[in-house]
Protein backbone atom coordinates (compact mmCIF):
# COMPACT_ATOMS: atom_id res chain seq x y z
CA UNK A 1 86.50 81.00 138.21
CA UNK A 2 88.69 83.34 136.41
CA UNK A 3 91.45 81.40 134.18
CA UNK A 4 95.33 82.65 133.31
CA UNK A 5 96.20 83.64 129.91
CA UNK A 6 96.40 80.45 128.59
CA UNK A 7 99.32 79.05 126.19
CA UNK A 8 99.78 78.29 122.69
CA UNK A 9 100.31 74.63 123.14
CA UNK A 10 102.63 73.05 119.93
CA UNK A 11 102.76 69.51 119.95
CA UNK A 12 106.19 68.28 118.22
CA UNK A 13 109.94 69.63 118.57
CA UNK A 14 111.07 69.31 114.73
CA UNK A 15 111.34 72.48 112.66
CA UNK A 16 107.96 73.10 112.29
CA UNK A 17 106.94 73.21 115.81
CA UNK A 18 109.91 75.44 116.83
CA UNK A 19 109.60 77.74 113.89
CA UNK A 20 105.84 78.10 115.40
CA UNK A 21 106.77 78.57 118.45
CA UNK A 22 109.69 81.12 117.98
CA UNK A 23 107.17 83.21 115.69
CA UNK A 24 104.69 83.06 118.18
CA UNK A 25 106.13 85.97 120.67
CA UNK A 26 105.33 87.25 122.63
CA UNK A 27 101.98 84.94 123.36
CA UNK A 28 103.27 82.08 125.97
CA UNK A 29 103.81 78.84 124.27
CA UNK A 30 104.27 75.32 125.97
CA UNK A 31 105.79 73.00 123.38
CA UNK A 32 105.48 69.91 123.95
CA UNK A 33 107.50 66.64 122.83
CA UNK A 34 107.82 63.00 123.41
CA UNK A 35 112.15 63.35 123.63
CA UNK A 36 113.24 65.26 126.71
CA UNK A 37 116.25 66.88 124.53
CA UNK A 38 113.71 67.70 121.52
CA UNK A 39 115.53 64.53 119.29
CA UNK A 40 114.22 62.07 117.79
CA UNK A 41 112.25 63.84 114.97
CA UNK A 42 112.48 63.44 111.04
CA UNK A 43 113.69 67.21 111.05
CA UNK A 44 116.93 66.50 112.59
CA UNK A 45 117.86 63.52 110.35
CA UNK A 46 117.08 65.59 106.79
CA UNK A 47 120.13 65.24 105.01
CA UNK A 48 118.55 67.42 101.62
CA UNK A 49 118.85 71.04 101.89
CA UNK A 50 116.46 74.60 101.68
CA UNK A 51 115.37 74.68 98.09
CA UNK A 52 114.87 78.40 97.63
CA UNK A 53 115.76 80.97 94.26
CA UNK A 54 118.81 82.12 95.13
CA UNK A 55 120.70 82.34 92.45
CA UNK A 56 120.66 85.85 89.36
CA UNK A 57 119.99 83.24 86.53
CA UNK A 58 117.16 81.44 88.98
CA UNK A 59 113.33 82.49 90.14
CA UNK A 60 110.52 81.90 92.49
CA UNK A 61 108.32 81.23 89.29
CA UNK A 62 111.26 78.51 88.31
CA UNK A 63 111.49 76.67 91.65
CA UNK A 64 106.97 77.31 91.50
CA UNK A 65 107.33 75.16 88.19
CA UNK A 66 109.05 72.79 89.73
CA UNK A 67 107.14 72.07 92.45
CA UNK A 68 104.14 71.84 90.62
CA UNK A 69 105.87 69.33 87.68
CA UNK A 70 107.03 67.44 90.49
CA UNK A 71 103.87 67.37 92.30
CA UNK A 72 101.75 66.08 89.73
CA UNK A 73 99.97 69.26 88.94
CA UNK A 74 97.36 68.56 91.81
CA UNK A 75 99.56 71.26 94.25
CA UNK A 76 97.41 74.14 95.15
CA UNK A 77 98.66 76.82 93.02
CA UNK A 78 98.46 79.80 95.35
CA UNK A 79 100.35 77.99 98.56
CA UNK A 80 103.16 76.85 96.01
CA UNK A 81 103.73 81.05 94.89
CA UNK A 82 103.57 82.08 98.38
CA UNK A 83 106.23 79.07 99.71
CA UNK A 84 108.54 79.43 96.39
CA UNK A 85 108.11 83.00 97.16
CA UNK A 86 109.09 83.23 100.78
CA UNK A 87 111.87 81.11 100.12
CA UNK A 88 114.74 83.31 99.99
CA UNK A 89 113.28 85.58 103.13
CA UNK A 90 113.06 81.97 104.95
CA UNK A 91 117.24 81.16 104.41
CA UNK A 92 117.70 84.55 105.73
CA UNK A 93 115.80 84.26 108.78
CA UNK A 94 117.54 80.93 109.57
CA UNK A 95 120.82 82.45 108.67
CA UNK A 96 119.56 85.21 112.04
CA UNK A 97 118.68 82.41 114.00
CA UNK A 98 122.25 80.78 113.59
CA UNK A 99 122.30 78.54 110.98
CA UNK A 100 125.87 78.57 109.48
CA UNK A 101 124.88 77.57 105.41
CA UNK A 102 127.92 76.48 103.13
CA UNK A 103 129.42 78.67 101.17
CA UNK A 104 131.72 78.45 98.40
CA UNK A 105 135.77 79.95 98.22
CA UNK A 106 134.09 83.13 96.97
CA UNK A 107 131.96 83.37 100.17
CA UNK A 108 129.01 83.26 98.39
CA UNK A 109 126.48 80.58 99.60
CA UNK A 110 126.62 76.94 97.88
CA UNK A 111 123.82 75.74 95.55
CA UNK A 112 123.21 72.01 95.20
CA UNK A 113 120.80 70.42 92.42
CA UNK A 114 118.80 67.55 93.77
CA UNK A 115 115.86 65.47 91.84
CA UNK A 116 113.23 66.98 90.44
CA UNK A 117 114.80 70.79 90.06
CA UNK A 118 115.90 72.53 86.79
CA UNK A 119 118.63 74.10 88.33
CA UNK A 120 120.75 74.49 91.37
CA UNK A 121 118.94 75.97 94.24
CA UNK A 122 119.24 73.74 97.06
CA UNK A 123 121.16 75.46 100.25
CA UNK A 124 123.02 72.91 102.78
CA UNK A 125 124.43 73.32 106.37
CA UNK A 126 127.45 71.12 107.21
CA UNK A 127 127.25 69.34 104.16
CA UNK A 128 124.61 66.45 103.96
CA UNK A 129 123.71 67.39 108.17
CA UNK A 130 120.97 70.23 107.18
CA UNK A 131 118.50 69.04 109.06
CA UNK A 132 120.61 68.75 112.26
CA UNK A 133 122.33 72.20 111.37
CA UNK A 134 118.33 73.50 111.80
CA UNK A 135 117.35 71.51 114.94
CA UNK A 136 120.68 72.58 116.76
CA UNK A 137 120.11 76.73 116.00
CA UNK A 138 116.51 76.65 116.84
CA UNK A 139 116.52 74.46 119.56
CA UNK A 140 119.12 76.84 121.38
CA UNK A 141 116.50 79.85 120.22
CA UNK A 142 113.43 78.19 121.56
CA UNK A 143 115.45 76.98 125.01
CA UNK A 144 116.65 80.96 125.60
CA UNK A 145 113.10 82.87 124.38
CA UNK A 146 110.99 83.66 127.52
CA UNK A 147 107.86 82.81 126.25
CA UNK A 148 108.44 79.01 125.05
CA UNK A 149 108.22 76.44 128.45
CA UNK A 150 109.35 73.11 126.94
CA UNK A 151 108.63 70.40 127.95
CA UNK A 152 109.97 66.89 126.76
CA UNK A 153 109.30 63.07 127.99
CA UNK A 154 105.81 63.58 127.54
CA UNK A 155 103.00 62.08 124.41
CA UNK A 156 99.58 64.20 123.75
CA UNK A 157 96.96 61.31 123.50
CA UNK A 158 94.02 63.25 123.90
CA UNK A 159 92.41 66.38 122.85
CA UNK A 160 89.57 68.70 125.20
CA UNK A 161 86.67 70.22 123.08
CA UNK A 162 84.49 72.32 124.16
CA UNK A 163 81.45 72.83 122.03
CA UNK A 164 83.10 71.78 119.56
CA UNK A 165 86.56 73.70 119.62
CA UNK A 166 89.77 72.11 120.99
CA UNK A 167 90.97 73.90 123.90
CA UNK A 168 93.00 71.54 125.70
CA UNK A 169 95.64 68.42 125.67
CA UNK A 170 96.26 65.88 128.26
CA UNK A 171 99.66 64.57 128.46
CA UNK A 172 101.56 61.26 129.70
CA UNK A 173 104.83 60.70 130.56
CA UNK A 174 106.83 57.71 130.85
CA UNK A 175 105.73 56.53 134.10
CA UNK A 176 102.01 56.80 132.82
CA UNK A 177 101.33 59.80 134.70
CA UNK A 178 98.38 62.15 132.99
CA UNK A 179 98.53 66.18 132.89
CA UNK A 180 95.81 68.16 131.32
CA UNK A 181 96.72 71.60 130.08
CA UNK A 182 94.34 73.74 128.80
CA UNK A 183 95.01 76.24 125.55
CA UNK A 184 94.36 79.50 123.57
CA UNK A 185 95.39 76.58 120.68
CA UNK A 186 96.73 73.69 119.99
CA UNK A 187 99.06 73.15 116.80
CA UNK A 188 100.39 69.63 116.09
CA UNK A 189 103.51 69.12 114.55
CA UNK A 190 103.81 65.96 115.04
CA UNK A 191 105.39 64.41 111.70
CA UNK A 192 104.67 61.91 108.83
CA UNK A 193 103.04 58.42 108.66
CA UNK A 194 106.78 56.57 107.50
CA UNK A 195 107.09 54.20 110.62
CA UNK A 196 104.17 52.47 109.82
CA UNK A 197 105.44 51.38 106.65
CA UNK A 198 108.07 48.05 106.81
CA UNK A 199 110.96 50.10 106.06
CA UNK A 200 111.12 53.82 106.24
CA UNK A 201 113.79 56.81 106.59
CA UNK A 202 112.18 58.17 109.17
CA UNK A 203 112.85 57.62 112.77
CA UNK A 204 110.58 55.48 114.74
CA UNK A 205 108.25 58.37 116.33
CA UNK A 206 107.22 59.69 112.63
CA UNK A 207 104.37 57.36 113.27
CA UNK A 208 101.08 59.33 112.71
CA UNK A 209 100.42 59.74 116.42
CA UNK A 210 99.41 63.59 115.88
CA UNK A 211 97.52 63.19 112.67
CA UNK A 212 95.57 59.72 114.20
CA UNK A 213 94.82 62.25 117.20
CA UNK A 214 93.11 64.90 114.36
CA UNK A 215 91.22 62.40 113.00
CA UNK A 216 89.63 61.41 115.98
CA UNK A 217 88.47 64.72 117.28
CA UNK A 218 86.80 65.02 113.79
CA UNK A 219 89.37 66.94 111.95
CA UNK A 220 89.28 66.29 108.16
CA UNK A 221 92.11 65.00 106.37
CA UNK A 222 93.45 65.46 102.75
CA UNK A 223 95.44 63.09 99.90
CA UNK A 224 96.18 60.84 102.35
CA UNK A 225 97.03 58.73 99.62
CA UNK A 226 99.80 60.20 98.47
CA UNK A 227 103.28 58.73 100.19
CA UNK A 228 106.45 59.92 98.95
CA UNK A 229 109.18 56.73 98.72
CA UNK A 230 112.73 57.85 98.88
CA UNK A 231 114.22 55.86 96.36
CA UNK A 232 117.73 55.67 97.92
CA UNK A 233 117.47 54.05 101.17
CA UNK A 234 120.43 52.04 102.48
CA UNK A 235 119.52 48.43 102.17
CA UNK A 236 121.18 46.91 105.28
CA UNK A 237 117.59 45.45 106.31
CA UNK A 238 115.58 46.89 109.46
CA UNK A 239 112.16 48.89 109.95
CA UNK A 240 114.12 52.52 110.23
CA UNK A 241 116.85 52.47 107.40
CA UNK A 242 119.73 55.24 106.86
CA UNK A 243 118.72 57.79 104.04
CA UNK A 244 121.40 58.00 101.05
CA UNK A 245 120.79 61.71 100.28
CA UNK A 246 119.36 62.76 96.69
CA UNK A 247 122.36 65.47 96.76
CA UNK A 248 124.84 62.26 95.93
CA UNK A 249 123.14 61.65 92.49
CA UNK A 250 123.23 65.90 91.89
CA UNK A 251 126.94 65.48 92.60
CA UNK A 252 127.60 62.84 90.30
CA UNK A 253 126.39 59.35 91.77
CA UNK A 254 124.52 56.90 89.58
CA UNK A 255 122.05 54.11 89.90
CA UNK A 256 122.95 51.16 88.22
CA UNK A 257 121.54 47.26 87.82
CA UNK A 258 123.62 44.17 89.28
CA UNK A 259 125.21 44.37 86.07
CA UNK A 260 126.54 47.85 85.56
CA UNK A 261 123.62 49.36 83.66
CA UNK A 262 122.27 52.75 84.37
CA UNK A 263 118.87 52.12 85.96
CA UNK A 264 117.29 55.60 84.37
CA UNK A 265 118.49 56.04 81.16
CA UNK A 266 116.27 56.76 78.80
CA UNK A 267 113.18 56.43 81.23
CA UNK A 268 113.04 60.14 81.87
CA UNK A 269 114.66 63.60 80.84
CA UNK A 270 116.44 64.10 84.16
CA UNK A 271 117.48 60.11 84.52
CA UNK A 272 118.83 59.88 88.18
CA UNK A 273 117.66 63.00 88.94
CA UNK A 274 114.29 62.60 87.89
CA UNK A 275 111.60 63.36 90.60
CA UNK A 276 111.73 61.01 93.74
CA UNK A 277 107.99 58.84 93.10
CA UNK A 278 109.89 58.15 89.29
CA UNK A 279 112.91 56.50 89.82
CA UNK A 280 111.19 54.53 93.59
CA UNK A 281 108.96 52.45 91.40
CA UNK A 282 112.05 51.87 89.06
CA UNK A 283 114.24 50.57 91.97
CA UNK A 284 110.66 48.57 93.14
CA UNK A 285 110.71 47.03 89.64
CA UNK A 286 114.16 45.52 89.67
CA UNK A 287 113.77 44.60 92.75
CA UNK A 288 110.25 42.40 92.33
CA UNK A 289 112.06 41.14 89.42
CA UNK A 290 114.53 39.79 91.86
CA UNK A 291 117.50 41.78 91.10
CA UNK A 292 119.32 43.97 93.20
CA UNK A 293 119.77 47.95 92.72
CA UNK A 294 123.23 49.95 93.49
CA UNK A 295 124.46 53.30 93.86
CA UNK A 296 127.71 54.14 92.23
CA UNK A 297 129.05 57.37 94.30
CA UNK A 298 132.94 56.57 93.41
CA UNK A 299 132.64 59.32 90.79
CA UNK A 300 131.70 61.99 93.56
CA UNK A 301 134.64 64.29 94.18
CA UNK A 302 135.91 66.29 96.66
CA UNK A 303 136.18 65.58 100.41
CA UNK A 304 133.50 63.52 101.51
CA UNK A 305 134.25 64.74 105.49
CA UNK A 306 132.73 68.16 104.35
CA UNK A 307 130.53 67.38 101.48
CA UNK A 308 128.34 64.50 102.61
CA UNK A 309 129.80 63.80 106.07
CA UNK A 310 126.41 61.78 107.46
CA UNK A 311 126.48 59.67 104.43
CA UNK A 312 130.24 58.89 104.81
CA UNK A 313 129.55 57.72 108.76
CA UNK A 314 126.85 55.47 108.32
CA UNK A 315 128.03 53.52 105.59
CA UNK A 316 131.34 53.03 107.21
CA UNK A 317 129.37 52.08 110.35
CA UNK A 318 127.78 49.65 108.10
CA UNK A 319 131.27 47.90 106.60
CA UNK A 320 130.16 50.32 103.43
CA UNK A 321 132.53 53.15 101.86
CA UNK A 322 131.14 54.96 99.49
CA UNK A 323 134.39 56.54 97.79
CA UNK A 324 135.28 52.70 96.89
CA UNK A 325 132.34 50.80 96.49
CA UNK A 326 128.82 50.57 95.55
CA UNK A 327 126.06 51.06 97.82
CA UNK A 328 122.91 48.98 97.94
CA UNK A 329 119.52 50.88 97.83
CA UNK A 330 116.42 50.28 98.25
CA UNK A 331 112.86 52.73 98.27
CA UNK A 332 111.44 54.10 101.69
CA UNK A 333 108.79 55.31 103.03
CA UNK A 334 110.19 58.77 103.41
CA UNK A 335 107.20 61.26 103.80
CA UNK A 336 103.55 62.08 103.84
CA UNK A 337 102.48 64.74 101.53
CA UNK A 338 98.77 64.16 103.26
CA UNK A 339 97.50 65.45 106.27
CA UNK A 340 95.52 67.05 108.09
CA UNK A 341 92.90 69.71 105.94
CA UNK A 342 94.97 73.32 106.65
CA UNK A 343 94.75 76.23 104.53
CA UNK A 344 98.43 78.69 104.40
CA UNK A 345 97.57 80.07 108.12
CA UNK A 346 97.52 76.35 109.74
CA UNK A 347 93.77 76.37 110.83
CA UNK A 348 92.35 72.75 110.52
CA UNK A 349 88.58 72.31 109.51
CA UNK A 350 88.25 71.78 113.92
CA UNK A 351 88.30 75.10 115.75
CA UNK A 352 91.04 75.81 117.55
CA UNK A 353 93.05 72.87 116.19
CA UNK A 354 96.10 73.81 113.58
CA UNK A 355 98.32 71.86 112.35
CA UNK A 356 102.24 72.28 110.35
CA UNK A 357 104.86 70.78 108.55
CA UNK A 358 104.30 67.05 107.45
CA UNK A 359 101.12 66.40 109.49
CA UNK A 360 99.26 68.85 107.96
CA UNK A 361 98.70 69.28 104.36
CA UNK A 362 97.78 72.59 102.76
CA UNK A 363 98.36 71.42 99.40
CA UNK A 364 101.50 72.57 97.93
CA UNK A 365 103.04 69.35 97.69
CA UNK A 366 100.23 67.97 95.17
CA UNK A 367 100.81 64.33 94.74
CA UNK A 368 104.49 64.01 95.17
CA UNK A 369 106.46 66.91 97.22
CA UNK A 370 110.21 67.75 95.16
CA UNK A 371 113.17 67.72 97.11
CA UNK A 372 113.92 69.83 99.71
CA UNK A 373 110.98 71.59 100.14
CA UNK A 374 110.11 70.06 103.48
CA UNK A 375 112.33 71.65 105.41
CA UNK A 376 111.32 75.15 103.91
CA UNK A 377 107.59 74.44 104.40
CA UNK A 378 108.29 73.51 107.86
CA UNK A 379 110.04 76.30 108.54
CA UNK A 380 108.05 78.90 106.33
CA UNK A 381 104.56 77.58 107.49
CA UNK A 382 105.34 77.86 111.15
CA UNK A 383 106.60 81.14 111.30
CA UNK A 384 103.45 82.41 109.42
CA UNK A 385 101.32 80.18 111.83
CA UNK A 386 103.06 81.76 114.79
CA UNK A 387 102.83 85.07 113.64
CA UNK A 388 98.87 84.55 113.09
CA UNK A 389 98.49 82.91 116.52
CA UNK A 390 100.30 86.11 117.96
CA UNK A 391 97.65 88.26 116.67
CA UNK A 392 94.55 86.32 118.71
CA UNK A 393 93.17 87.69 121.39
CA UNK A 394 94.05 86.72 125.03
CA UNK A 395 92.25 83.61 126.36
CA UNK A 396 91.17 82.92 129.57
CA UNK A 397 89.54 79.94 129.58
CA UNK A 398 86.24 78.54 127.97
CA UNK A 399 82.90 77.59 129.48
CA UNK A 400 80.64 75.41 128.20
CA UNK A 401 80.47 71.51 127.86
CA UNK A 402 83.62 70.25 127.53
CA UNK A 403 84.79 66.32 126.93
CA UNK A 404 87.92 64.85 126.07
CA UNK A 405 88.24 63.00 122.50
CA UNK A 406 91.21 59.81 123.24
CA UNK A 407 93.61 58.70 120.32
CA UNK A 408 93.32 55.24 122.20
CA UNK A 409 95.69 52.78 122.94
CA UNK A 410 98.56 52.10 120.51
CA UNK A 411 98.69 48.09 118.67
CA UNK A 412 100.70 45.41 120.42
CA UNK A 413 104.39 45.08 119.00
CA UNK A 414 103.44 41.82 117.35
CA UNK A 415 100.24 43.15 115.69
CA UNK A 416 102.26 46.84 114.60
CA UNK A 417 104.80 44.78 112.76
CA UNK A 418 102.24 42.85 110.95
CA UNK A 419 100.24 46.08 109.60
CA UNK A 420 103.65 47.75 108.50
CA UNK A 421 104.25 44.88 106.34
CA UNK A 422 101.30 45.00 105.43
CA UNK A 423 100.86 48.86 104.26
CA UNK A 424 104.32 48.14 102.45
CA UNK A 425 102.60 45.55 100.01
CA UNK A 426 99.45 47.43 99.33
CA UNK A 427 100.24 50.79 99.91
CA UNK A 428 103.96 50.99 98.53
CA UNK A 429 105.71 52.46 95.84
CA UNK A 430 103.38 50.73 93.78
CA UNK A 431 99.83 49.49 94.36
CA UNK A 432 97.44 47.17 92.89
CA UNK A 433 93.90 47.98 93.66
CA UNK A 434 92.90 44.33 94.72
CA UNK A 435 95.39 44.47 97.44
CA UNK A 436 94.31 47.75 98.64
CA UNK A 437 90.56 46.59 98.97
CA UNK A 438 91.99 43.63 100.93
CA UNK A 439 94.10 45.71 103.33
CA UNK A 440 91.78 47.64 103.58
CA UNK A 441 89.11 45.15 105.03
CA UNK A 442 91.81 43.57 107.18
CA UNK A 443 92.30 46.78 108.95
CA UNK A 444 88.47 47.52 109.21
CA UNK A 445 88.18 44.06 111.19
CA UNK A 446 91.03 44.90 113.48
CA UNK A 447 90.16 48.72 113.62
CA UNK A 448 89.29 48.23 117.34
CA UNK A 449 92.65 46.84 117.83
CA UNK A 450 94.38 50.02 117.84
CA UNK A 451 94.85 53.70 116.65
CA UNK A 452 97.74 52.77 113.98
CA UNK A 453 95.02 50.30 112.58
CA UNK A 454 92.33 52.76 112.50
CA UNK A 455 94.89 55.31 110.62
CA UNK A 456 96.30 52.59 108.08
CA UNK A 457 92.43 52.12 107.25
CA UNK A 458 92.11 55.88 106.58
CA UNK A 459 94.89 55.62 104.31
CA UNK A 460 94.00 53.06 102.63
CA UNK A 461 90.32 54.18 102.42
CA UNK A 462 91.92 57.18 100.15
CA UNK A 463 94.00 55.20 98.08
CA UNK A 464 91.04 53.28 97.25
CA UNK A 465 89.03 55.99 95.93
CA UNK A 466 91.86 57.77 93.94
CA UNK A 467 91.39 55.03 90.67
CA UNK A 468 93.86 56.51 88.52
CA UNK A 469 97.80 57.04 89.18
CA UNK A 470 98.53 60.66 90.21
CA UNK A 471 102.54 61.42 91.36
CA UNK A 472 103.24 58.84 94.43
CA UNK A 473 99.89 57.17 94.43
CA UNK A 474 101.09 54.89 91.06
CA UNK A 475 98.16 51.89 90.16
CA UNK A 476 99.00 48.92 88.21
CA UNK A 477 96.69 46.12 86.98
CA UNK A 478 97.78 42.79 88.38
CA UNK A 479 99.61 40.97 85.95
CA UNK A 480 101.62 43.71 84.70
CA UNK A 481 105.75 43.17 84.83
CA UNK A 482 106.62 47.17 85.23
């Protein structure tokens, strides 16, 4: 039986997945995505910016030292030159797509500093709304190109090998009904791990669905140890918490105690702008001390409609405004800088299986990823994954044994709210490696239970066997105050 040219299939409708999709021309792609309008994903609520070396005085080697200070030193040196190195060709190819970036009375683009950077370099659309600046432009780019179908209302729970390659997804929509599609690839861009952590920026999809599905089918992970805790999370209680935006502190915002102190001076060269893993464990550490941890943005100036208009709305929406008073913060689980195995081209250790932007991890994060770089790797990695899968040759179906490999069925609400709280106390911004070994066995009892259980245990697994602090992953011995 002679097949059609099958599709590229993408799995996700963030940044990543369209950037792979848009690059992948002229190949047919079917993208795939559990929203029907593509929303829904961490990419659309990033309120950072592009970092990228933009600026006479600035470099690639600069924003490369950077990332690799920030990142522990365990980044993989040659993905962090070719990123840091791509970055300005990446702003410019967004900036064709449609993406309006701010500039400044001279016309010349705006550059924000954010934590973890020695300089400005960070580029913003519509203020703190990057993210949503991104989705909007490529979204209307993927919806026009001929050779994306997209399809949305639909979760990927299982995978098709066939001797031993994935060629093939099978889909279900909301009314349970099953499709199986079969593929020249399949990339997964499905997102982070943050919603199954007890409070988290991320929306409530960014759940490890995609990277649980990897595992499964035998794909190997990497540093899935290492979660990055936003330390500035609006603490207005809830699972899926508004983000405060690092760019506040780079414009002039400080963290202070419930008495007025600065909460970083002295405890690190940048103080509120030191990296993100840094100044999480000292917000944890008032906080298990009992006290209570503010953000002071009455100092920021100019008009907060244009300069951090997402940040204005949700505090108001909260009974919060941020020109007048302080803000209370608290760290969340904000994203994964593990993933699935990749190398720079996407390919996953499983045939046929790639994988981009915050599921996978290629390693030039390292142990903690510096701000604003997800965006660009999203962005940067799936146009070079797209390009690659542009250059296979036709396929037209595959014979052999084939069998599907299931993600299996999801935990019970009851059960999923237990193991979040539970990942949040062993696995948070700071860990303690009794309680890991304990979560950990509580999650190998229940693993049957469901996927999220069987991916917390992975997780966990990791953190176990990393017995020294590295960036995010920070160990204390019990009994220690800070």
């Amino acid at each position: 039986m002679k097949h059609a040219h099958l599709p590229i299939v993408v799995v996700g409708g963030g940044v990543a997945g369209m950037a792979t999709a848009l690059a992948a021309a002229p190949a047919p792609v079917r993208l795939l995505c559990r929203a029907h309008d593509g929303s829904g994903s961490a990419s659309a609520l990033a309120q950072g910016g592009i970092a990228a070396a933009l600026d006479p005085h600035d470099s690639a080697a600069a924003h490369a030292g950077d990332t690799v200070e920030a990142g522990a030193h365990h980044n993989d040196a040659a993905a962090v030159q070719w990123l840091t190195g791509e970055a300005p060709c990446t702003v410019a190819w967004l900036q064709q797509q449609g993406v309006q970036f701010d500039r400044g009375v001279d016309g010349n683009l705006q550059l924000g500093r954010e934590g973890g950077h020695g300089t400005s370099r960070i580029v913003h659309a519509g203020g703190d709304a990057t993210g949503a600046a991104l989705v909007h432009a490529l979204r209307a780019r993927v919806q026009a190109a001929a050779h994306v179908q997209w399809r949305g209302g639909v979760d990927v729970d299982a995978l098709l090998l066939c001797d031993g390659r994935v060629v093939g997804v099978r889909t279900c929509d909301e009314r349970g009904r099953r499709q199986h599609i079969e593929a020249a690839a399949v990339v997964l861009a499905t997102g982070g791990v943050g919603a199954l952590f007890a409070h988290t920026s991320n929306p409530a999809g960014a759940d490890g669905a995609g990277l649980a599905l990897g595992l499964a089918a035998g794909a190997l992970p990497r540093d899935l140890e290492f979660v990055q805790f936003h330390p500035t999370a609006l603490d207005v209680g809830g699972h899926c918490l508004p983000l405060i935006t690092e760019a506040l502190r780079g414009a002039g915002a400080r963290l202070t105690d419930a008495a007025g102190q600065p909460l970083m001076r002295g405890l690190h060269p940048l103080g509120d702008l030191a990296p993100r893993d840094v100044v999480a464990r000292r917000v944890w550490q008032i906080q298990r001390e009992g006290g209570k941890v503010w953000l002071d943005a009455t100092a920021v100036s100019g008009d907060w409609n244009i300069r951090f208009p997402t940040v204005l709305t949700m505090c108001l929406a909260h009974g919060l405004d941020p020109r007048r008073t302080l803000l209370p913060v608290t760290p969340a689980a904000h994203f994964h800088m593990g993933g699935l195995a990749t190398d720079l081209d996407g390919r996953s250790t499983l045939p046929g299986l790639y994988a981009v932007g915050e599921v996978a991890c290629n390693g030039v994060h390292g142990a903690n990823r510096l701000a604003s770089n997800s965006l660009l790797e999203g962005v940067a990695c799936g146009r070079r994954l797209g390009t690659a899968l542009a250059r296979m040759a036709p396929s037209y179906g595959w014979q052999g044994r084939h069998g599907w490999v299931e993600r299996g069925d999801g935990l019970p609400p009851a059960s999923l709210a237990a193991l979040r709280t539970l990942l949040w106390r062993a696995a948070g911004p700071v860990r303690e490696a009794p309680s890991l070994r304990d979560a950990w066995r509580s999650c190998t009892a229940a693993a049957d239970a469901g996927w999220q259980m069987r991916l917390a245990r992975s997780l966990l697994y990791a953190a176990l066997l990393r017995r020294h602090s590295l960036g995010a992953h920070c160990l204390e011995s019990r009994g220690r105050s800070g």
